[in-house]
C-alpha atoms as a PDB file:
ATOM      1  CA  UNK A   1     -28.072  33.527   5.428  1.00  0.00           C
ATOM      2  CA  UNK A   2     -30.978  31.061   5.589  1.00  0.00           C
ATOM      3  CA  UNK A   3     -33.141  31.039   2.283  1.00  0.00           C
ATOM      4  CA  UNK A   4     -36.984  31.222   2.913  1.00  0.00           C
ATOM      5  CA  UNK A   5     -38.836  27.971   3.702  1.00  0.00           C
ATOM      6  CA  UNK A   6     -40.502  26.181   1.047  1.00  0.00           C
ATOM      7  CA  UNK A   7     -43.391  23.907   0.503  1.00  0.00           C
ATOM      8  CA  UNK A   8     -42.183  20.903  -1.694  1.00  0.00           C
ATOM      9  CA  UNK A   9     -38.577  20.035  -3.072  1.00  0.00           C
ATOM     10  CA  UNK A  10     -38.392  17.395  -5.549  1.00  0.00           C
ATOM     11  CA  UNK A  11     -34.905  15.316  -5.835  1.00  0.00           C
ATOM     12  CA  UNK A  12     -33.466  13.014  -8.325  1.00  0.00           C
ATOM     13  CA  UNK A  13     -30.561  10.737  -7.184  1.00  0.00           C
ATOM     14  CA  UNK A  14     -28.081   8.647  -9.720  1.00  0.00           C
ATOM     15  CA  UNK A  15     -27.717   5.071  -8.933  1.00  0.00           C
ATOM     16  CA  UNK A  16     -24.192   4.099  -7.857  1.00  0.00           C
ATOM     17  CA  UNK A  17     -21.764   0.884  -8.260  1.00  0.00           C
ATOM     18  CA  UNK A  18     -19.206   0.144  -4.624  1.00  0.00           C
ATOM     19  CA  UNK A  19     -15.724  -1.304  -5.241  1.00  0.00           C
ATOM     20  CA  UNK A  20     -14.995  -1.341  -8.768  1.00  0.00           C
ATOM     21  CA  UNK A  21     -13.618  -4.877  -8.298  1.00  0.00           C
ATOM     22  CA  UNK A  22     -10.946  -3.837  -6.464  1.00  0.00           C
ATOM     23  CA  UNK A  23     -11.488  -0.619  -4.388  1.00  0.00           C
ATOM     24  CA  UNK A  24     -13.498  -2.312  -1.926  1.00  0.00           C
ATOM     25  CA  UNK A  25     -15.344   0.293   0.826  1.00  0.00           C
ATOM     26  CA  UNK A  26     -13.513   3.182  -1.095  1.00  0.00           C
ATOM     27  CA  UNK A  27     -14.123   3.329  -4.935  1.00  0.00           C
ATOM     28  CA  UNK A  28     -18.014   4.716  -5.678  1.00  0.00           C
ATOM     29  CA  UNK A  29     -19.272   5.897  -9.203  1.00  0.00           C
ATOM     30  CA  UNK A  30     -23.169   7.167 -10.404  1.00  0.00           C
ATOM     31  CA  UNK A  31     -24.516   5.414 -13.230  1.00  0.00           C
ATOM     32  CA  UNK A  32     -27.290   7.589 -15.013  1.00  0.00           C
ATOM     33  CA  UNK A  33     -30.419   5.525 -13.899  1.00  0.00           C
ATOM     34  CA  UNK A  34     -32.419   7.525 -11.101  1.00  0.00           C
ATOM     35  CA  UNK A  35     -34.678   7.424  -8.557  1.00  0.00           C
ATOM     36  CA  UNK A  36     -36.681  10.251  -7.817  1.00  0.00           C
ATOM     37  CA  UNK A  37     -38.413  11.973  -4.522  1.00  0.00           C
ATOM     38  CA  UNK A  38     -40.215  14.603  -3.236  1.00  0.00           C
ATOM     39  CA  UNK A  39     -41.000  16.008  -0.067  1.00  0.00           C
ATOM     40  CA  UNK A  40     -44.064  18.202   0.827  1.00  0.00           C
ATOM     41  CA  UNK A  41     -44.682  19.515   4.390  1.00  0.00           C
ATOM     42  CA  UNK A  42     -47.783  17.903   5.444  1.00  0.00           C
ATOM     43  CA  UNK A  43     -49.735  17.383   8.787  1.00  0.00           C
ATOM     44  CA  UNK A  44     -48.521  13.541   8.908  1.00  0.00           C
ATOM     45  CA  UNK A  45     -46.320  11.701   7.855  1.00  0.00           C
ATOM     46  CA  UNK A  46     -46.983   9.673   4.684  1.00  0.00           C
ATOM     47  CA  UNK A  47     -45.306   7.263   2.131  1.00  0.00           C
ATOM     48  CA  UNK A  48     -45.785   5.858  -1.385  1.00  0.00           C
ATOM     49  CA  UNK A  49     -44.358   4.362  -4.307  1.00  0.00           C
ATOM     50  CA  UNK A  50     -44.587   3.998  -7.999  1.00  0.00           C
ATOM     51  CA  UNK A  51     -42.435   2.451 -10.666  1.00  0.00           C
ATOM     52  CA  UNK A  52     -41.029   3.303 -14.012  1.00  0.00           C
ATOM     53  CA  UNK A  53     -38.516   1.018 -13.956  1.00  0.00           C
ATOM     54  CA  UNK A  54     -36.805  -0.880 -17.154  1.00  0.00           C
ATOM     55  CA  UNK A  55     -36.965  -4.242 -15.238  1.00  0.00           C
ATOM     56  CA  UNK A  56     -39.884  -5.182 -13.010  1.00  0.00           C
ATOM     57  CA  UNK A  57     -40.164  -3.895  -9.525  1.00  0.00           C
ATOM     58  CA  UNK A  58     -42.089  -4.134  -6.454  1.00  0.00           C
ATOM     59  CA  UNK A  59     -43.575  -1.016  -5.325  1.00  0.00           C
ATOM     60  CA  UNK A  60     -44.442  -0.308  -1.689  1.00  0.00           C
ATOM     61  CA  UNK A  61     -48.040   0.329  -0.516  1.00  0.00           C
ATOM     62  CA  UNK A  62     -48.955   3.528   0.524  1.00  0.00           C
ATOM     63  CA  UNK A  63     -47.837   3.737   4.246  1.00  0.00           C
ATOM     64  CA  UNK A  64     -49.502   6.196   6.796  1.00  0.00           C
ATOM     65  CA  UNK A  65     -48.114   7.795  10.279  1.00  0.00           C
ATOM     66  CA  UNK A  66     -44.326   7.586   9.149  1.00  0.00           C
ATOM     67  CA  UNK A  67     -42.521   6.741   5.784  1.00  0.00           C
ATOM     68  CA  UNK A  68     -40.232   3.704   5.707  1.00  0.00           C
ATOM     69  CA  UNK A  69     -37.877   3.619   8.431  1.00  0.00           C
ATOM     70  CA  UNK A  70     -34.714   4.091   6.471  1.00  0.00           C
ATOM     71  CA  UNK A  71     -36.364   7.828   5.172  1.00  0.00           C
ATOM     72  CA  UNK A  72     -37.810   8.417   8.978  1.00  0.00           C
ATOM     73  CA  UNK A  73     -34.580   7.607  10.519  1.00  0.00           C
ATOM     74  CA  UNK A  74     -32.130  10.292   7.981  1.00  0.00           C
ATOM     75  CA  UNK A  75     -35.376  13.064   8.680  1.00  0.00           C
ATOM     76  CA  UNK A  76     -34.463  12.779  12.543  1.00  0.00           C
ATOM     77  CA  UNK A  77     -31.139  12.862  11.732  1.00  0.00           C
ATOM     78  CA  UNK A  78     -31.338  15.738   9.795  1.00  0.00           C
ATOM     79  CA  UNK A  79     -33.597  17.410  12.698  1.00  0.00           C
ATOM     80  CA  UNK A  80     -31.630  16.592  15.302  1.00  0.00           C
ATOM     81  CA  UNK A  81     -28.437  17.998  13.453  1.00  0.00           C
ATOM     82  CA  UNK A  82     -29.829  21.603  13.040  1.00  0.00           C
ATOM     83  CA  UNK A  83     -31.715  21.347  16.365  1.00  0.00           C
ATOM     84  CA  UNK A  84     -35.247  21.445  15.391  1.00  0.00           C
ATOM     85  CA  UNK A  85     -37.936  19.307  15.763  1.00  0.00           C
ATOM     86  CA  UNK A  86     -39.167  16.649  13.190  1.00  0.00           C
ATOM     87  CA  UNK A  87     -41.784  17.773  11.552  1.00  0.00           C
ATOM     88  CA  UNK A  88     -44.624  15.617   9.340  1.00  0.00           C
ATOM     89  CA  UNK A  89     -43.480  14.971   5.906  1.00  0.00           C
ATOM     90  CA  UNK A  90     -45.207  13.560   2.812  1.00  0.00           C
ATOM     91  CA  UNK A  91     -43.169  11.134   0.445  1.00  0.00           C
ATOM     92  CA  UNK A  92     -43.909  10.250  -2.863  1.00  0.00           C
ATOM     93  CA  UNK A  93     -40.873   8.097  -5.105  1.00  0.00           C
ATOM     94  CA  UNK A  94     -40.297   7.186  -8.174  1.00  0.00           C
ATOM     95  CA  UNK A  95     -38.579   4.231  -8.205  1.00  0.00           C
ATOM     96  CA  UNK A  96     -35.927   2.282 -11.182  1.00  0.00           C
ATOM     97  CA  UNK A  97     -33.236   1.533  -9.379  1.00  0.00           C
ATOM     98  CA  UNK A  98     -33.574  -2.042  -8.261  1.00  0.00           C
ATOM     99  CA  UNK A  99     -33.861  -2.619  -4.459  1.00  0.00           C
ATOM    100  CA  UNK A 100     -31.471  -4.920  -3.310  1.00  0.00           C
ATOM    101  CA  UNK A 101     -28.937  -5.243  -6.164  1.00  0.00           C
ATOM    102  CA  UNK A 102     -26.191  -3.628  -5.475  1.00  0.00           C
ATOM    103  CA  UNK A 103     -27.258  -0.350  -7.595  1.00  0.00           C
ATOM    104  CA  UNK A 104     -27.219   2.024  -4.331  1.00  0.00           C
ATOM    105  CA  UNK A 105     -30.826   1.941  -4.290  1.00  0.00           C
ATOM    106  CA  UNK A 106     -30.968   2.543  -0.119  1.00  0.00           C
ATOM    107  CA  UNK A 107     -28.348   5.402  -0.428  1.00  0.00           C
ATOM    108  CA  UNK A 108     -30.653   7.220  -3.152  1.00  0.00           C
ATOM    109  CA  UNK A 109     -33.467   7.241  -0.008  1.00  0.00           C
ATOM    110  CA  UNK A 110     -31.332   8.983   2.150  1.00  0.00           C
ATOM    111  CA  UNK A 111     -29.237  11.157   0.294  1.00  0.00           C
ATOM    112  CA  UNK A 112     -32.979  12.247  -1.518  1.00  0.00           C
ATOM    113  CA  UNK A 113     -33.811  13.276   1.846  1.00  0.00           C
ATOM    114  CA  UNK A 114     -31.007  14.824   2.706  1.00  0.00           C
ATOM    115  CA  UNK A 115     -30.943  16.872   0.206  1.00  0.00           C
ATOM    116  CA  UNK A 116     -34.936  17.782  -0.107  1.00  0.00           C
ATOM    117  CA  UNK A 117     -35.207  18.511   3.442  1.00  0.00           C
ATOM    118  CA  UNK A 118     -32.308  20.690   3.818  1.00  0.00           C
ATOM    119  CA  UNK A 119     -33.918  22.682   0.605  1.00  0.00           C
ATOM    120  CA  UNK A 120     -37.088  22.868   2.129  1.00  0.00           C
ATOM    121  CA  UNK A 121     -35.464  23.921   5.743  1.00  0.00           C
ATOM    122  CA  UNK A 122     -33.411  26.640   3.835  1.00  0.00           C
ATOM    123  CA  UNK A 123     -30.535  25.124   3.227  1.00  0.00           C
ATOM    124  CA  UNK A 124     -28.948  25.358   6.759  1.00  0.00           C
ATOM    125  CA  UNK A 125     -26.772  21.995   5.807  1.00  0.00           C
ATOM    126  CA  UNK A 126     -23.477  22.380   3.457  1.00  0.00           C
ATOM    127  CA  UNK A 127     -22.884  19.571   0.983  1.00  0.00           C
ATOM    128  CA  UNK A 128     -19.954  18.065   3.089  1.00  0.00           C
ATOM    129  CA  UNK A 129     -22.356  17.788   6.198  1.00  0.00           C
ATOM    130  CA  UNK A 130     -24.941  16.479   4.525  1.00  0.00           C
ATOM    131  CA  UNK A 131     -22.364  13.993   2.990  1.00  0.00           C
ATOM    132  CA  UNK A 132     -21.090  13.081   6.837  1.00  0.00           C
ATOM    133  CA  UNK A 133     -24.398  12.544   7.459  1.00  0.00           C
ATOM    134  CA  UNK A 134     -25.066  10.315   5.206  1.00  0.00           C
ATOM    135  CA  UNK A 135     -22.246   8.119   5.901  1.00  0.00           C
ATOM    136  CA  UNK A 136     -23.196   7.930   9.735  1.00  0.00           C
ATOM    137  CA  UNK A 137     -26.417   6.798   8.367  1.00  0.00           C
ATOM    138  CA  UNK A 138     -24.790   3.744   5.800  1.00  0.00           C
ATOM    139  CA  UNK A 139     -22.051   3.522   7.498  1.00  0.00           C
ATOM    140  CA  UNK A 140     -19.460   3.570   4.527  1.00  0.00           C
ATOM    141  CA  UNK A 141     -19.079   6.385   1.693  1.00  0.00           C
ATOM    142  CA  UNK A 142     -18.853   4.474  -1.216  1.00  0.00           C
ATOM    143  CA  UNK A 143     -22.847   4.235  -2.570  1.00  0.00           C
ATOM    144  CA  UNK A 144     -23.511   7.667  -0.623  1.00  0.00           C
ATOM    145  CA  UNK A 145     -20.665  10.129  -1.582  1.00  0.00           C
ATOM    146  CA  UNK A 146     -21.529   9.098  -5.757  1.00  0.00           C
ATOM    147  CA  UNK A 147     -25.190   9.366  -5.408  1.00  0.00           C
ATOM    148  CA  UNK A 148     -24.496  13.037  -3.388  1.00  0.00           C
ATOM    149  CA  UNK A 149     -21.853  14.342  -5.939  1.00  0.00           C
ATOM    150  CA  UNK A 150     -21.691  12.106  -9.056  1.00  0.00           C
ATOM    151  CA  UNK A 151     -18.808  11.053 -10.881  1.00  0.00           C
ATOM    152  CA  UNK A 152     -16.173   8.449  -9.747  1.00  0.00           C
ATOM    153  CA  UNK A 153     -15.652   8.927  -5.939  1.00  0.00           C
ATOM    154  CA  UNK A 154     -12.154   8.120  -4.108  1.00  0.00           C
ATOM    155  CA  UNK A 155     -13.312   7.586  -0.470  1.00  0.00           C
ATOM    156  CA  UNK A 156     -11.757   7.455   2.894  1.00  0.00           C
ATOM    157  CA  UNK A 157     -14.455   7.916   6.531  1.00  0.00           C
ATOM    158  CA  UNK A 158     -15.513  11.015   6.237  1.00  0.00           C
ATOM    159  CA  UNK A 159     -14.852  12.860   2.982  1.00  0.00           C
ATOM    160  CA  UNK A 160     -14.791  12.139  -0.549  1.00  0.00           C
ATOM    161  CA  UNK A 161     -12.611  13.182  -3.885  1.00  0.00           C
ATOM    162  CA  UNK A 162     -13.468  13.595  -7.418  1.00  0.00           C
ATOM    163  CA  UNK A 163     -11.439  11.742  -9.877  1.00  0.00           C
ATOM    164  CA  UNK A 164     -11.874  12.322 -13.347  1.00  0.00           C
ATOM    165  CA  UNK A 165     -13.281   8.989 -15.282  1.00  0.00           C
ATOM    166  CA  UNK A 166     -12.632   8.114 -19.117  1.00  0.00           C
ATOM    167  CA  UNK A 167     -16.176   8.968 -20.931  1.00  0.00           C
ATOM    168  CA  UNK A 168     -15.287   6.335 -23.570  1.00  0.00           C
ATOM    169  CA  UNK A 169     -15.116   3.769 -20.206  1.00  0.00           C
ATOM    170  CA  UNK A 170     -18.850   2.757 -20.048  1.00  0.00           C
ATOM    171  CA  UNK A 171     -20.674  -0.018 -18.534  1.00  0.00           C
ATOM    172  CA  UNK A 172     -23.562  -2.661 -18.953  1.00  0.00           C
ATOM    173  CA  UNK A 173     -25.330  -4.145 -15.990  1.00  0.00           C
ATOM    174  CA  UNK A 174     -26.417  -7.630 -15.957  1.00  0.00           C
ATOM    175  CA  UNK A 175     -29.218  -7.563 -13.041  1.00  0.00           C
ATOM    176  CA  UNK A 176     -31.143 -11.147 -11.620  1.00  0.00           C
ATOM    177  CA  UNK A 177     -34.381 -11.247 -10.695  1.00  0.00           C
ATOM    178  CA  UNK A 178     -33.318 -12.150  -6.676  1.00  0.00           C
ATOM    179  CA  UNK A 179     -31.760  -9.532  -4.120  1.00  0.00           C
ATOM    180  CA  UNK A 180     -29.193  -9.653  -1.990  1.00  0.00           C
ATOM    181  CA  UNK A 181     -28.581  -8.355   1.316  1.00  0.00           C
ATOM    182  CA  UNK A 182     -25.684  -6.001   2.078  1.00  0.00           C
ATOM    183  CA  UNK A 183     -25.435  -6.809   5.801  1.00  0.00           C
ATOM    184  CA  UNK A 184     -26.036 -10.838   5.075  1.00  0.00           C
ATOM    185  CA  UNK A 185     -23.412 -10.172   1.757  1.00  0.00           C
ATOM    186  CA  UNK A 186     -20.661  -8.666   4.160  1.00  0.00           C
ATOM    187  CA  UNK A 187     -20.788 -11.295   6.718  1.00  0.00           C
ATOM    188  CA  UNK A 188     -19.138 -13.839   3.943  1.00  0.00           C
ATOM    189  CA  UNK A 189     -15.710 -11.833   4.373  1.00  0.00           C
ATOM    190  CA  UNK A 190     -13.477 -13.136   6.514  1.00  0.00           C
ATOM    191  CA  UNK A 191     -12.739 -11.407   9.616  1.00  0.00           C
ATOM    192  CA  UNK A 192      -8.731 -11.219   8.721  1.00  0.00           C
ATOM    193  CA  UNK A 193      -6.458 -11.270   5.794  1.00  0.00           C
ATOM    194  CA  UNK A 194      -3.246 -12.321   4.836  1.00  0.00           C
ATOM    195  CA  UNK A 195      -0.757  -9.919   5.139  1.00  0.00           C
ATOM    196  CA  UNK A 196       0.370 -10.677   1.450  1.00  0.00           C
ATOM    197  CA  UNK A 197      -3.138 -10.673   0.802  1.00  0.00           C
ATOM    198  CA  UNK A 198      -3.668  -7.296   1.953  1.00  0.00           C
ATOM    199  CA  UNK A 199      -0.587  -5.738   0.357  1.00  0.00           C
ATOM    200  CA  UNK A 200      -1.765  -6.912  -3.484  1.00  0.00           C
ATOM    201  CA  UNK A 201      -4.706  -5.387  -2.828  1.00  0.00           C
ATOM    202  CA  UNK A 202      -3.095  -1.734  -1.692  1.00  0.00           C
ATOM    203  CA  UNK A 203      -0.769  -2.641  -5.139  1.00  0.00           C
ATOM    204  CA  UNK A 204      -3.769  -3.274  -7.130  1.00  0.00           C
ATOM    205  CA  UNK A 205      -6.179   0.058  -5.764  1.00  0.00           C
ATOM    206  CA  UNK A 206      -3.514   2.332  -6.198  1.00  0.00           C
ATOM    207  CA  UNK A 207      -2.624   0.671  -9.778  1.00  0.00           C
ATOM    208  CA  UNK A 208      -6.152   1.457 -10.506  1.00  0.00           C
ATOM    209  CA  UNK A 209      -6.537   5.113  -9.677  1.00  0.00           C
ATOM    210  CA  UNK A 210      -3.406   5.326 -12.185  1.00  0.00           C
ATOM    211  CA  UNK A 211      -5.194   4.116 -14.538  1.00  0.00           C
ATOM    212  CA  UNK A 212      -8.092   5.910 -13.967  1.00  0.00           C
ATOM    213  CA  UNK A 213      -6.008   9.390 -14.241  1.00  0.00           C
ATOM    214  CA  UNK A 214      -4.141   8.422 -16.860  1.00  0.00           C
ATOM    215  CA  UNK A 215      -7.040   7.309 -18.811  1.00  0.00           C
ATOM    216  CA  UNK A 216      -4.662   3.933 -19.917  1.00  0.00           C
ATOM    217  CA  UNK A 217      -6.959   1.280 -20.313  1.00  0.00           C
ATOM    218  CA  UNK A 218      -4.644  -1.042 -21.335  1.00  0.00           C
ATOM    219  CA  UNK A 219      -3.354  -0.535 -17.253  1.00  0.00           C
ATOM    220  CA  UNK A 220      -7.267  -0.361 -16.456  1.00  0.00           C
ATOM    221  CA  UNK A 221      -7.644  -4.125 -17.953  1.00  0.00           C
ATOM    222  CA  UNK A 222      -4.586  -5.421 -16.148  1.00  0.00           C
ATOM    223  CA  UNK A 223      -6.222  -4.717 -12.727  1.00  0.00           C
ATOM    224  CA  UNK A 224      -9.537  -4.381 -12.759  1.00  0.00           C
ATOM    225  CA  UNK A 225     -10.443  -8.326 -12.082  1.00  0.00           C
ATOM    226  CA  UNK A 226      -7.693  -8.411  -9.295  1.00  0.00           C
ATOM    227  CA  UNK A 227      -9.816  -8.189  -5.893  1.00  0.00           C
ATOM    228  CA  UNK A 228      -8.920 -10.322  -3.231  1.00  0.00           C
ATOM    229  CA  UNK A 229     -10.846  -8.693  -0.554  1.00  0.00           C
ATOM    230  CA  UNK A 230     -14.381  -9.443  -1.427  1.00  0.00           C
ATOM    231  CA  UNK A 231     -15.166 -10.778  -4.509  1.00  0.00           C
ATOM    232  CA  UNK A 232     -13.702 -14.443  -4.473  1.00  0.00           C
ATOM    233  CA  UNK A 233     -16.120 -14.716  -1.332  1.00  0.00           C
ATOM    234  CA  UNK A 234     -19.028 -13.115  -2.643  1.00  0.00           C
ATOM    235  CA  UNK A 235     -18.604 -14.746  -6.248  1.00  0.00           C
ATOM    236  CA  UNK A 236     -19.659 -17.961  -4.730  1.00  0.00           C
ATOM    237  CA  UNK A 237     -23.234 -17.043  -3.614  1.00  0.00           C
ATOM    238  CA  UNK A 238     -23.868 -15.158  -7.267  1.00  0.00           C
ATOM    239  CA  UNK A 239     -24.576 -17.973  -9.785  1.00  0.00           C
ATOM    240  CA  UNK A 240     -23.918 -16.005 -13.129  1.00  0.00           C
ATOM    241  CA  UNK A 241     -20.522 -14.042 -11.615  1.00  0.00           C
ATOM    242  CA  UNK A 242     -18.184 -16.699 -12.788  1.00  0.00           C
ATOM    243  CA  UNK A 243     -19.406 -17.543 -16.587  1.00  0.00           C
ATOM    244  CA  UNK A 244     -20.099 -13.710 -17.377  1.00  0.00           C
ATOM    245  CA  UNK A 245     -16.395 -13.012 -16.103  1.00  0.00           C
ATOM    246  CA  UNK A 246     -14.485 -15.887 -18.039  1.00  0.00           C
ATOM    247  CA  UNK A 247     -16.708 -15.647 -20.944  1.00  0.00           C
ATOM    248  CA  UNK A 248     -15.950 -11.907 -21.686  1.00  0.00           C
ATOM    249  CA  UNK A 249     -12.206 -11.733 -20.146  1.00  0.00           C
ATOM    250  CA  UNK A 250     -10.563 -12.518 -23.115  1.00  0.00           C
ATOM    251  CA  UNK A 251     -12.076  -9.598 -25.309  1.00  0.00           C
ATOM    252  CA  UNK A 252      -9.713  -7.147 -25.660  1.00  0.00           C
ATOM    253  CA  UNK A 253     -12.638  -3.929 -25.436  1.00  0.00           C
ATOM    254  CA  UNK A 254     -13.865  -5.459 -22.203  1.00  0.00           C
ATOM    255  CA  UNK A 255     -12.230  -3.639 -19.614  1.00  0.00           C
ATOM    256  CA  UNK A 256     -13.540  -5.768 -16.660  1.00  0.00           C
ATOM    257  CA  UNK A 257     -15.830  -7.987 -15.413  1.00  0.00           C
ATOM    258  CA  UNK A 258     -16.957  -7.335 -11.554  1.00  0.00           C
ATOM    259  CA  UNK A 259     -19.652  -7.417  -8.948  1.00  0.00           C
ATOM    260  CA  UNK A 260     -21.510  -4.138  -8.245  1.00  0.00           C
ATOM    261  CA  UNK A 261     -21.461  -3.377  -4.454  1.00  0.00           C
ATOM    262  CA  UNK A 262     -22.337  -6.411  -2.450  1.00  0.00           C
ATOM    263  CA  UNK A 263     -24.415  -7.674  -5.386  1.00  0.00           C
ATOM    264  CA  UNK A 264     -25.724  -9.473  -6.965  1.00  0.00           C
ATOM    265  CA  UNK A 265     -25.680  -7.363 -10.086  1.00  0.00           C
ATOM    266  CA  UNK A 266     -22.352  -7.482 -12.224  1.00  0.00           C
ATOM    267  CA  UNK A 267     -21.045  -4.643 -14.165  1.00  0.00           C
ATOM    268  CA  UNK A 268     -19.050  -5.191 -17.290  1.00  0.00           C
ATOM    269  CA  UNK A 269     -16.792  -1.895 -18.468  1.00  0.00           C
ATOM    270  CA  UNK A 270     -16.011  -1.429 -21.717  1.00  0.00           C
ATOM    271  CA  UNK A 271     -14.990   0.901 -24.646  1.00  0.00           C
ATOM    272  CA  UNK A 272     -18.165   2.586 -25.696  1.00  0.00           C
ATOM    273  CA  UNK A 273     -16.626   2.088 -29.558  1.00  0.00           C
ATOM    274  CA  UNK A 274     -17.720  -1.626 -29.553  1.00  0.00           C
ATOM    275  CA  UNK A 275     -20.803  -1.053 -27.749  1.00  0.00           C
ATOM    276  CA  UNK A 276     -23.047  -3.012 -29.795  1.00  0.00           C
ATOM    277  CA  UNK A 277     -20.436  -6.177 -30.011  1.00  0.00           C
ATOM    278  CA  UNK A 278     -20.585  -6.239 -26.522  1.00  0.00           C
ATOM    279  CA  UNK A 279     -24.046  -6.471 -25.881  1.00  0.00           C
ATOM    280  CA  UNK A 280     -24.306  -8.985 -28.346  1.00  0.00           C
ATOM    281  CA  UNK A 281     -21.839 -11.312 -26.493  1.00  0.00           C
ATOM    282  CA  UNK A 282     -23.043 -10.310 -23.122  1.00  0.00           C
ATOM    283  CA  UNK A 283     -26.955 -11.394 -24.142  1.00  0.00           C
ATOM    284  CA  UNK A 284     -25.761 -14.860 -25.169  1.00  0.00           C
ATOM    285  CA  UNK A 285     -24.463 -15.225 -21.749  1.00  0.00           C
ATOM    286  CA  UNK A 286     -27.266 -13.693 -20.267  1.00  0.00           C
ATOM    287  CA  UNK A 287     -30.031 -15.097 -21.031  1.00  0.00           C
ATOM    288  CA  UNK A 288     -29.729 -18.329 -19.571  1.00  0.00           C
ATOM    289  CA  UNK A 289     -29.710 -16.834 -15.974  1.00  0.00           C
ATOM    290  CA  UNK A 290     -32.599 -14.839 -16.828  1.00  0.00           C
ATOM    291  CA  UNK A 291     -30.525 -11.435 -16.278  1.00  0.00           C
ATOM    292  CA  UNK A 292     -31.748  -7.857 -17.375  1.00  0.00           C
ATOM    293  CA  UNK A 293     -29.046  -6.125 -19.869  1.00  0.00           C
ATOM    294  CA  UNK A 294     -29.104  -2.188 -18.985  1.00  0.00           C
ATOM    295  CA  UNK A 295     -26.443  -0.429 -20.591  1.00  0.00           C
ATOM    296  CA  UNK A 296     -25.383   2.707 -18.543  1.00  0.00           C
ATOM    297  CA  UNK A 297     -22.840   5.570 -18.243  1.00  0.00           C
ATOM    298  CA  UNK A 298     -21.392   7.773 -15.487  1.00  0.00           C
ATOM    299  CA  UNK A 299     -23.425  10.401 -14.050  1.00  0.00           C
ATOM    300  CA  UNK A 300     -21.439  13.349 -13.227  1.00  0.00           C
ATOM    301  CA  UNK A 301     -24.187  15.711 -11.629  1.00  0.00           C
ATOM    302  CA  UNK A 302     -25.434  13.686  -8.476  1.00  0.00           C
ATOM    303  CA  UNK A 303     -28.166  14.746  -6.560  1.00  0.00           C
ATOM    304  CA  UNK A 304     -30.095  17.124  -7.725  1.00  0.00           C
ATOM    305  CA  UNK A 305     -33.673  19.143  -6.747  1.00  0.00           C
ATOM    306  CA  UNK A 306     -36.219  19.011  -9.872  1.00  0.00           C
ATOM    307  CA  UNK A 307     -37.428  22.358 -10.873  1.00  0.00           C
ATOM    308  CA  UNK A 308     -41.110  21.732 -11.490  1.00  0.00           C
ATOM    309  CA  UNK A 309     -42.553  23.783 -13.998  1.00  0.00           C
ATOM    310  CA  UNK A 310     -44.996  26.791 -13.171  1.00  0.00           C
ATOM    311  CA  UNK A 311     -48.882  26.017 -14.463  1.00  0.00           C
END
């Protein structure tokens, strides 16, 4: 039964990490730093931005007629899905996830929409079409499926699984002040692999998920720096990737050292216990490259609509 319409929904999304070094297109997990929207029926469309971000961001001008074309595109989507026609939509977001760093910022947009339209619309959507729908929209699960149901995400083309994550397993992300491009990131990759090449990477994915389960970090360390599908490629264009990894490899509390998404942020895990020793040693290799420090943690909740409160 379809709940009554509504006027506004408010939504707050968890930023994600893609890959995990070496899950590449299939490992997701939300990191507790959010963006926020909300959707009011209006009588056009509109669009508009503010910040409250802990590094500096640019925030879009208001926009009039139709919101930006990633949010316009998932409404008709969403429309078109339950057979009804688009109808004007005001859009106000709170952005601090940086755009363009490999932090899922684009998949917040549309899985915010997703989710506050099909609230406002009655909720005629269930949470694994809304999740399809999102992944026709990026075109791969891994930023999407996190930032829809939190937690670490084991992804295949159309569905997603839970797998529990360590809580003591937490991570620090070194962000630049320049963006990178998923579409320009991905064509880097070669169009092939290696046969060999593509074995040791099944070998070290599935070595991975037993770590995860098992919660043996010791394993977790082993493997986590193995990729050979994407980062040795996409290493090259991020200046910082290479000293951050080889100056922290050889601590034993550092878990891993790897690019988040298609960058250029990279994420360093590590055992919360030694937290501030790790920041320490991260900021000395920071700061040269002019990188933000923001320490985060899993986010296990994923989307989820703001309840305003009354007066």
């Amino acid at each position: 039964m379809m709940l009554p319409q509504q006027q506004t929904a408010t939504v707050q999304v968890p930023a994600t990490t893609a890959n995990l070094g070496v899950g590449f297109d299939t490992f997701g997990l939300a990191l507790n730093l959010y963006n926020t929207f909300s959707f009011t029926r209006a009588t056009a469309f509109s669009f508009q931005t503010a910040s409250n971000s802990p590094i500096q961001l640019t925030t879009i001008p208001p926009q009039t007629d139709c919101p930006s074309s990633l949010i316009f595109d998932t409404l008709r989507l969403f429309y078109k899905t339950i057979n009804q026609q688009l109808t004007p939509i005001n859009v106000e977001a709170t952005v601090n996830i940086p755009l363009g760093r490999g932090l899922g910022s684009s998949a917040t947009a549309v899985i915010a929409t997703l989710v506050g339209i099909n609230q406002l619309e009655g909720s005629p959507l269930s949470t694994q079409a809304l999740l399809e729908l999102a992944i026709q929209l990026e075109g791969h699960p891994d930023n999407v499926a996190p930032a829809l149901l939190g937690g670490f995400q084991l992804c295949d083309a159309q569905t997603a699984t839970t797998v529990e994550w360590c809580e003591h397993w937490q991570f620090l992300a070194l962000v630049p002040t320049f963006q990178t491009e998923t579409e320009a990131s991905r064509k880097a990759l070669p169009e092939t692999y290696p046969r060999s090449t593509v074995v040791e990477a099944l070998r070290n994915s599935a070595l991975f998920i037993q770590a995860v389960q098992t919660q043996n970090a010791t394993l977790l360390k082993s493997v986590f720096e193995r990729d050979s599908i994407h980062e040795p490629f996409r290493g090259q264009a991020i200046p910082h990737f290479k000293t951050v990894r080889s100056s922290l490899m050889q601590h034993n509390n550092v878990l891993g050292t790897v690019i988040s998404g298609s960058g250029p942020t990279v994420l360093v895990c590590y055992e919360q216990a030694t937290q501030a020793e790790i920041l320490e040693l991260v900021e000395t290799v920071a700061i040269p490259f002019g990188l933000t420090l923001l320490p985060l943690t899993i986010d296990l909740n994923g989307a989820q609509i703001v309840i305003r409160p009354l007066g």
